[in-house]
C-alpha atoms as a PDB file:
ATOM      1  CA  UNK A   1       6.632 -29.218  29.860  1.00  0.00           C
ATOM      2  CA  UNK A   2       7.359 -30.162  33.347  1.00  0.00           C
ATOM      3  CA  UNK A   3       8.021 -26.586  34.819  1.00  0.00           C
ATOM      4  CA  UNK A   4       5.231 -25.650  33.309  1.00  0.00           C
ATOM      5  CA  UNK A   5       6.335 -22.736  30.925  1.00  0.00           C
ATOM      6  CA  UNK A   6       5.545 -22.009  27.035  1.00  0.00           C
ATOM      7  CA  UNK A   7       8.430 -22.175  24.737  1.00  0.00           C
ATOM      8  CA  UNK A   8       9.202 -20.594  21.306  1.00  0.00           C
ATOM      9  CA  UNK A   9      11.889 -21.354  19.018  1.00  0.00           C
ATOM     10  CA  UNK A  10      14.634 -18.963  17.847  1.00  0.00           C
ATOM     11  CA  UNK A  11      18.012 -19.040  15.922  1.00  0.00           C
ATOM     12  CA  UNK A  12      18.205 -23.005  17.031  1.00  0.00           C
ATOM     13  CA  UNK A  13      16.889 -22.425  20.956  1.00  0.00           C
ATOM     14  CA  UNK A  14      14.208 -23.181  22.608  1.00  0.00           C
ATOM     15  CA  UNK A  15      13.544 -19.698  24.630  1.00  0.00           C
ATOM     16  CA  UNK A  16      10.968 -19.271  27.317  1.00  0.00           C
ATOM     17  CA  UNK A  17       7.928 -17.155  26.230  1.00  0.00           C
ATOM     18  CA  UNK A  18       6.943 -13.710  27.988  1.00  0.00           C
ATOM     19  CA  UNK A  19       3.266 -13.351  29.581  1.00  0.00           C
ATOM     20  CA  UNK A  20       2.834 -10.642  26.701  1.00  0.00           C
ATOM     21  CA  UNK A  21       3.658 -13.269  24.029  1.00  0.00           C
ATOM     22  CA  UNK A  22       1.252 -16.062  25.526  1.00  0.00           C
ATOM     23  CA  UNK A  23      -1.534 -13.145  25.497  1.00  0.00           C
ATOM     24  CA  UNK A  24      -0.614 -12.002  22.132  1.00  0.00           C
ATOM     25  CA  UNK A  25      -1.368 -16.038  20.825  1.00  0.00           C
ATOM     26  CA  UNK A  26      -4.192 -16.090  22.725  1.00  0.00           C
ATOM     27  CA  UNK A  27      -6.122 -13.012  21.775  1.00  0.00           C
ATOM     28  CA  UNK A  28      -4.934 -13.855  18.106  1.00  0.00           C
ATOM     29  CA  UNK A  29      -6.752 -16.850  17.773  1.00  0.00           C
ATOM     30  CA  UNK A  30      -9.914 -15.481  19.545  1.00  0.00           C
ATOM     31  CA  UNK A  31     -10.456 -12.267  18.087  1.00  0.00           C
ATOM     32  CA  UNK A  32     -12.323 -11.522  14.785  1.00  0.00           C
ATOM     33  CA  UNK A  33     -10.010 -10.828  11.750  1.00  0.00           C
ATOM     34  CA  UNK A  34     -10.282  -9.547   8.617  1.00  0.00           C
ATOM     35  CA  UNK A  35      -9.364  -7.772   5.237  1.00  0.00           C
ATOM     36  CA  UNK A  36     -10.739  -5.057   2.644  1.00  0.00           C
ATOM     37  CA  UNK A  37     -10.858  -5.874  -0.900  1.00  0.00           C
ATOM     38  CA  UNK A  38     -11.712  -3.958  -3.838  1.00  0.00           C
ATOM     39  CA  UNK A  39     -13.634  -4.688  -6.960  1.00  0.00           C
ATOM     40  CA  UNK A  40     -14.098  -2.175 -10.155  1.00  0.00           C
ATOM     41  CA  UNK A  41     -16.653  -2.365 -12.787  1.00  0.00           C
ATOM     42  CA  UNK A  42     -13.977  -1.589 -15.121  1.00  0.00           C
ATOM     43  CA  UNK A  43     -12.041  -3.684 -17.300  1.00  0.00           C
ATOM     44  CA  UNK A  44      -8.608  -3.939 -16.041  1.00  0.00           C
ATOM     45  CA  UNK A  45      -7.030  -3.755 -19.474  1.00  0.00           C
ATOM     46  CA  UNK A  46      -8.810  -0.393 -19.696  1.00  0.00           C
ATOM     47  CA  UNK A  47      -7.812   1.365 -16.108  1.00  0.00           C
ATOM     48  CA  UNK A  48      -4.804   2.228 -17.173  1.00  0.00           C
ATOM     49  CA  UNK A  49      -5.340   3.826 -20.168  1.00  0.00           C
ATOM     50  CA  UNK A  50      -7.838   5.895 -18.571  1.00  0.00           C
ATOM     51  CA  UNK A  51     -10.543   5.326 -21.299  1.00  0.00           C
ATOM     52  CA  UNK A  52     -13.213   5.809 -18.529  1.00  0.00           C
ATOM     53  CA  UNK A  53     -13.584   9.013 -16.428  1.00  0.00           C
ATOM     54  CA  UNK A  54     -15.341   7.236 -13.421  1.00  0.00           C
ATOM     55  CA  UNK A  55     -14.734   4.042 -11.845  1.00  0.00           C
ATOM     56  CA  UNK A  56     -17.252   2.279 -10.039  1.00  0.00           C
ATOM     57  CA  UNK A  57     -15.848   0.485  -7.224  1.00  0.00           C
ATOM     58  CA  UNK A  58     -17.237  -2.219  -4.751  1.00  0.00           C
ATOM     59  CA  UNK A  59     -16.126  -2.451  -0.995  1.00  0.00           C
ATOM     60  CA  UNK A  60     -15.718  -6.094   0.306  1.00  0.00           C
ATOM     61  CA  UNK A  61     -14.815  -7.315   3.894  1.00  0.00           C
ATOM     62  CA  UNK A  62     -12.985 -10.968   3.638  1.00  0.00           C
ATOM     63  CA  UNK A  63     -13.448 -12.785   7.088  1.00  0.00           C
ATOM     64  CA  UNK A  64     -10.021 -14.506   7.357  1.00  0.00           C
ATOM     65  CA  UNK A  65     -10.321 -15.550  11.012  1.00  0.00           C
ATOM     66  CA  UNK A  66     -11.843 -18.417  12.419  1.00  0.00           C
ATOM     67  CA  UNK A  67     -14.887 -16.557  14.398  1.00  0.00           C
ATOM     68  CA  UNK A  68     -18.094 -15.252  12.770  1.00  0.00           C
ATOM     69  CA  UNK A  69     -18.185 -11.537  12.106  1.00  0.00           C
ATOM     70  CA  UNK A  70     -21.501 -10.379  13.735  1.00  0.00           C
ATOM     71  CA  UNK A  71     -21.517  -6.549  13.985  1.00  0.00           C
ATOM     72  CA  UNK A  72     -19.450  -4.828  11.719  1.00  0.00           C
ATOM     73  CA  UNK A  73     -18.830  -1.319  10.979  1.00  0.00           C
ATOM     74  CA  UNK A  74     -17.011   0.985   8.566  1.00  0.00           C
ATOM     75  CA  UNK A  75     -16.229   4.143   8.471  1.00  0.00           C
ATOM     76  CA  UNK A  76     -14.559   5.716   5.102  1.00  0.00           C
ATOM     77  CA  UNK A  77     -13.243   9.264   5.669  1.00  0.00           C
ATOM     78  CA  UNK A  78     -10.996  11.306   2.730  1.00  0.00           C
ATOM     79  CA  UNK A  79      -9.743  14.887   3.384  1.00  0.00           C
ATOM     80  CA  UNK A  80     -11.538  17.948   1.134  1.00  0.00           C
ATOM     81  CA  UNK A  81      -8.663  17.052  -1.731  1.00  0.00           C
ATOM     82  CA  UNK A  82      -9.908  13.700  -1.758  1.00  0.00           C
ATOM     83  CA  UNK A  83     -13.335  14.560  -2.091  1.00  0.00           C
ATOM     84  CA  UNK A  84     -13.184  16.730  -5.614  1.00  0.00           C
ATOM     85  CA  UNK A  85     -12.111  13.135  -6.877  1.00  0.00           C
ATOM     86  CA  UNK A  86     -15.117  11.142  -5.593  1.00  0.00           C
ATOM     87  CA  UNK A  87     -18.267  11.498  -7.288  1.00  0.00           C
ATOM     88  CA  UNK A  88     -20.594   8.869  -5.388  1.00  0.00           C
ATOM     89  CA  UNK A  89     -21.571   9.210  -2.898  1.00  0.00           C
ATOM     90  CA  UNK A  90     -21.189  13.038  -3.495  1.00  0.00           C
ATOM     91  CA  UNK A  91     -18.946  14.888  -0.575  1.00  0.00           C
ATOM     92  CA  UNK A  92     -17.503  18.266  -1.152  1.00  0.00           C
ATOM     93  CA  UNK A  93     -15.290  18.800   2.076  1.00  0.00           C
ATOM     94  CA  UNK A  94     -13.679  16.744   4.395  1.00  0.00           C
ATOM     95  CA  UNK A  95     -16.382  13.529   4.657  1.00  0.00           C
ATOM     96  CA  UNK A  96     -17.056  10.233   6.636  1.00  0.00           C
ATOM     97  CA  UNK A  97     -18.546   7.479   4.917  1.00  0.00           C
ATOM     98  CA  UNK A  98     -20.606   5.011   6.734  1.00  0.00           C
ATOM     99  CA  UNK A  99     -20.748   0.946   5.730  1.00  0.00           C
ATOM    100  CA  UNK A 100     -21.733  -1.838   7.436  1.00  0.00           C
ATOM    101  CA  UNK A 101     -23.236  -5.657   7.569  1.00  0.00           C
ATOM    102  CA  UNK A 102     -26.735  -3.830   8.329  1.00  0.00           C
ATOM    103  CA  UNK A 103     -29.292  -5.487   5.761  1.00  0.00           C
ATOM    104  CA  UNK A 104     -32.447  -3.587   5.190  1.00  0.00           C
ATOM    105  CA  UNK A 105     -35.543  -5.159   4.271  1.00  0.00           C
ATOM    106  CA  UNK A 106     -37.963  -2.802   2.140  1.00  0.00           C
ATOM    107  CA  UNK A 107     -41.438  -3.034   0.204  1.00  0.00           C
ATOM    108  CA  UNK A 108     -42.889  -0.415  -2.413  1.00  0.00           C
ATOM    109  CA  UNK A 109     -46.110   0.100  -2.042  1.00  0.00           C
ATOM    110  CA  UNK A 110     -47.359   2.548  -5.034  1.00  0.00           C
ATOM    111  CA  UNK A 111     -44.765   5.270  -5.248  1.00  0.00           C
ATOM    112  CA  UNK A 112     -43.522   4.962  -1.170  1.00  0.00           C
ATOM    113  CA  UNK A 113     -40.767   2.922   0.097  1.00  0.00           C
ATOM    114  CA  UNK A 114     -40.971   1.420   3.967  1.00  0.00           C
ATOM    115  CA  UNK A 115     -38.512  -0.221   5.813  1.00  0.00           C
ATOM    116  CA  UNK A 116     -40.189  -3.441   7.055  1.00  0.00           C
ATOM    117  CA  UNK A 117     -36.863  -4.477   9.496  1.00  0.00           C
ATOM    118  CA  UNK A 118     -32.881  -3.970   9.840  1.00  0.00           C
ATOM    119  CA  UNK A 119     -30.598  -6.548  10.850  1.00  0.00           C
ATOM    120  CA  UNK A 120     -27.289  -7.582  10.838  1.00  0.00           C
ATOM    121  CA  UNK A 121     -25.830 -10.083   8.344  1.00  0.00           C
ATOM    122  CA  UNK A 122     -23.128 -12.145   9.650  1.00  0.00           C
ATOM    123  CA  UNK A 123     -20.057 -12.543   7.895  1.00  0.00           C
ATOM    124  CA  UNK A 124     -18.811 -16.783   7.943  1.00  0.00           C
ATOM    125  CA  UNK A 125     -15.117 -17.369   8.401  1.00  0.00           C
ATOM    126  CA  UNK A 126     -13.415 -17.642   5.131  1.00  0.00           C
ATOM    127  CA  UNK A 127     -16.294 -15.806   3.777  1.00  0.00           C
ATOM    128  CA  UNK A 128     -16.815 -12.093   1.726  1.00  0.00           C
ATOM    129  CA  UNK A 129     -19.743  -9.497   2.046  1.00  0.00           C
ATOM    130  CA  UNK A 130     -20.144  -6.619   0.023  1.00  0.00           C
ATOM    131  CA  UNK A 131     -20.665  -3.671   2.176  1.00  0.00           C
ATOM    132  CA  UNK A 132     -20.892  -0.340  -0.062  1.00  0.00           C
ATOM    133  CA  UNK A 133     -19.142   0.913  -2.978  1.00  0.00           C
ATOM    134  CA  UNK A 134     -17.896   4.063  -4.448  1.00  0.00           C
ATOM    135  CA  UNK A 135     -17.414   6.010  -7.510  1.00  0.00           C
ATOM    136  CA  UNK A 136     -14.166   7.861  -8.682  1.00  0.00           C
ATOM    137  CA  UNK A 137     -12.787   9.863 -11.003  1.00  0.00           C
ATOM    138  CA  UNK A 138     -10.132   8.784 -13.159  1.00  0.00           C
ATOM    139  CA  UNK A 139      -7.935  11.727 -11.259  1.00  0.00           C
ATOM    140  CA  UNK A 140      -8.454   9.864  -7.959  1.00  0.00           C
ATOM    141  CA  UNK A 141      -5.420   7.468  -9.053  1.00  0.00           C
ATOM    142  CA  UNK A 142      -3.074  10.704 -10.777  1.00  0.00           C
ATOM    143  CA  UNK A 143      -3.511  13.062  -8.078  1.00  0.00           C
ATOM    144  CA  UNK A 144      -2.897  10.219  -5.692  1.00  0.00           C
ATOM    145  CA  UNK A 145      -5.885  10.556  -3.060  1.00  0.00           C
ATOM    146  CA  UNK A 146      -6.206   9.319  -0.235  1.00  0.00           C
ATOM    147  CA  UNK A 147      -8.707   7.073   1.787  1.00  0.00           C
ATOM    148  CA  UNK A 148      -8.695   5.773   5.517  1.00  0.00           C
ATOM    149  CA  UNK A 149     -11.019   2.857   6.935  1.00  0.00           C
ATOM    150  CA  UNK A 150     -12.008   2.392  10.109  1.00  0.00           C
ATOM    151  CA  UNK A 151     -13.389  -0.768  10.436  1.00  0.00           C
ATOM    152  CA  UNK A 152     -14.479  -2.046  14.346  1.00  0.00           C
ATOM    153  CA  UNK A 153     -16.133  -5.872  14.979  1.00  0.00           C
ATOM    154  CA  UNK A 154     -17.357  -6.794  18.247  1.00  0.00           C
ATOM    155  CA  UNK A 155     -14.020  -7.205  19.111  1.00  0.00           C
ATOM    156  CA  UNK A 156     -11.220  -5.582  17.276  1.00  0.00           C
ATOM    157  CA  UNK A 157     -11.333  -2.385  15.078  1.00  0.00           C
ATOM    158  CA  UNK A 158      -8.490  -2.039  12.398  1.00  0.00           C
ATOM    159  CA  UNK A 159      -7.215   1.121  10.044  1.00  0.00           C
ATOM    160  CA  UNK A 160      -6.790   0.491   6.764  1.00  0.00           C
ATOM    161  CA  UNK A 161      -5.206   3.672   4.294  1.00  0.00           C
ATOM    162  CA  UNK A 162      -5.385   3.359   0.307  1.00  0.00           C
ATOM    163  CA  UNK A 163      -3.854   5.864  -1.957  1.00  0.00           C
ATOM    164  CA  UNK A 164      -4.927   6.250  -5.961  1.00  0.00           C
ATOM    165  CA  UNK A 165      -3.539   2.597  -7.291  1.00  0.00           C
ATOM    166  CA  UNK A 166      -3.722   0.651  -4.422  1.00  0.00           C
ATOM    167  CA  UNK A 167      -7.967   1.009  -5.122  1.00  0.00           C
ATOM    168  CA  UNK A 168      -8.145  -0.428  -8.385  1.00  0.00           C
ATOM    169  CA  UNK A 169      -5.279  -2.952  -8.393  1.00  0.00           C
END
């Protein structure tokens, strides 16, 4: 425009945008973004009938931005109620989890395992990586426990909180 000034529409006007709102656009478009997903090793038909007493699940970060995900960290924490329902990795109090895009490469050698390197595996846009997974109890989902991620990118760090269900839906 001529005076030089961002505009947004509402109810049928054309308003002038705050500095906060320009930012907010801004930052939007140029920071990493992203999602968790969850995958069991269980037959959906069967979760609910809880014909399984442990569920094996697999953590996934979805890229849904535009900008490559290049260090990425997770951290999974549950409260000591949480942690009777959790049977891999095994906790038995209040716990913290740690996942992230680190890829190790290893050799055997006879009985001995050596970590040749470590480095981080990018995650594309519109891409998924599987970062860890977990292992429940069927009483996880009845008792209702709780979860809370913390996941931080170069630029951005999110909190993410799943209850019983919400994991295996």
């Amino acid at each position: 425009m001529n005076d030089k000034r961002y505009y947004r529409r509402y109810n049928f006007q054309s308003l002038a945008m705050e500095d906060w709102e320009i930012k907010d656009i801004i930052n939007r478009l140029s920071k990493t973004q992203f999602s968790l997903r969850f995958e069991t090793n269980t037959p959906k038909r069967l979760l609910g009938k809880w014909l399984t007493p442990k569920i094996g699940i697999e953590i996934w970060i979805h890229n849904s931005g535009n900008k490559i995900i290049k260090y990425l960290d997770c951290y999974m924490t549950g409260d000591s109620n949480t942690a009777k329902n959790i049977s891999e990795p095994f906790v038995n109090k209040e716990f913290e989890k740690y996942f992230s895009n680190i890829v190790e490469r290893e050799v055997t050698i006879g009985n001995d395992t050596f970590t040749l390197n470590s480095e981080r595996s990018v995650i594309l846009p519109n891409t998924s990586r599987r970062i860890g997974k977990i292992e429940i109890y069927e009483r996880f989902v009845h008792e209702d426990s709780e979860l809370t991620f913390q996941i931080s990118t170069e630029d951005n760090v999110q909190y993410f909180k799943y209850k019983g269900r919400e994991l295996i839906e």
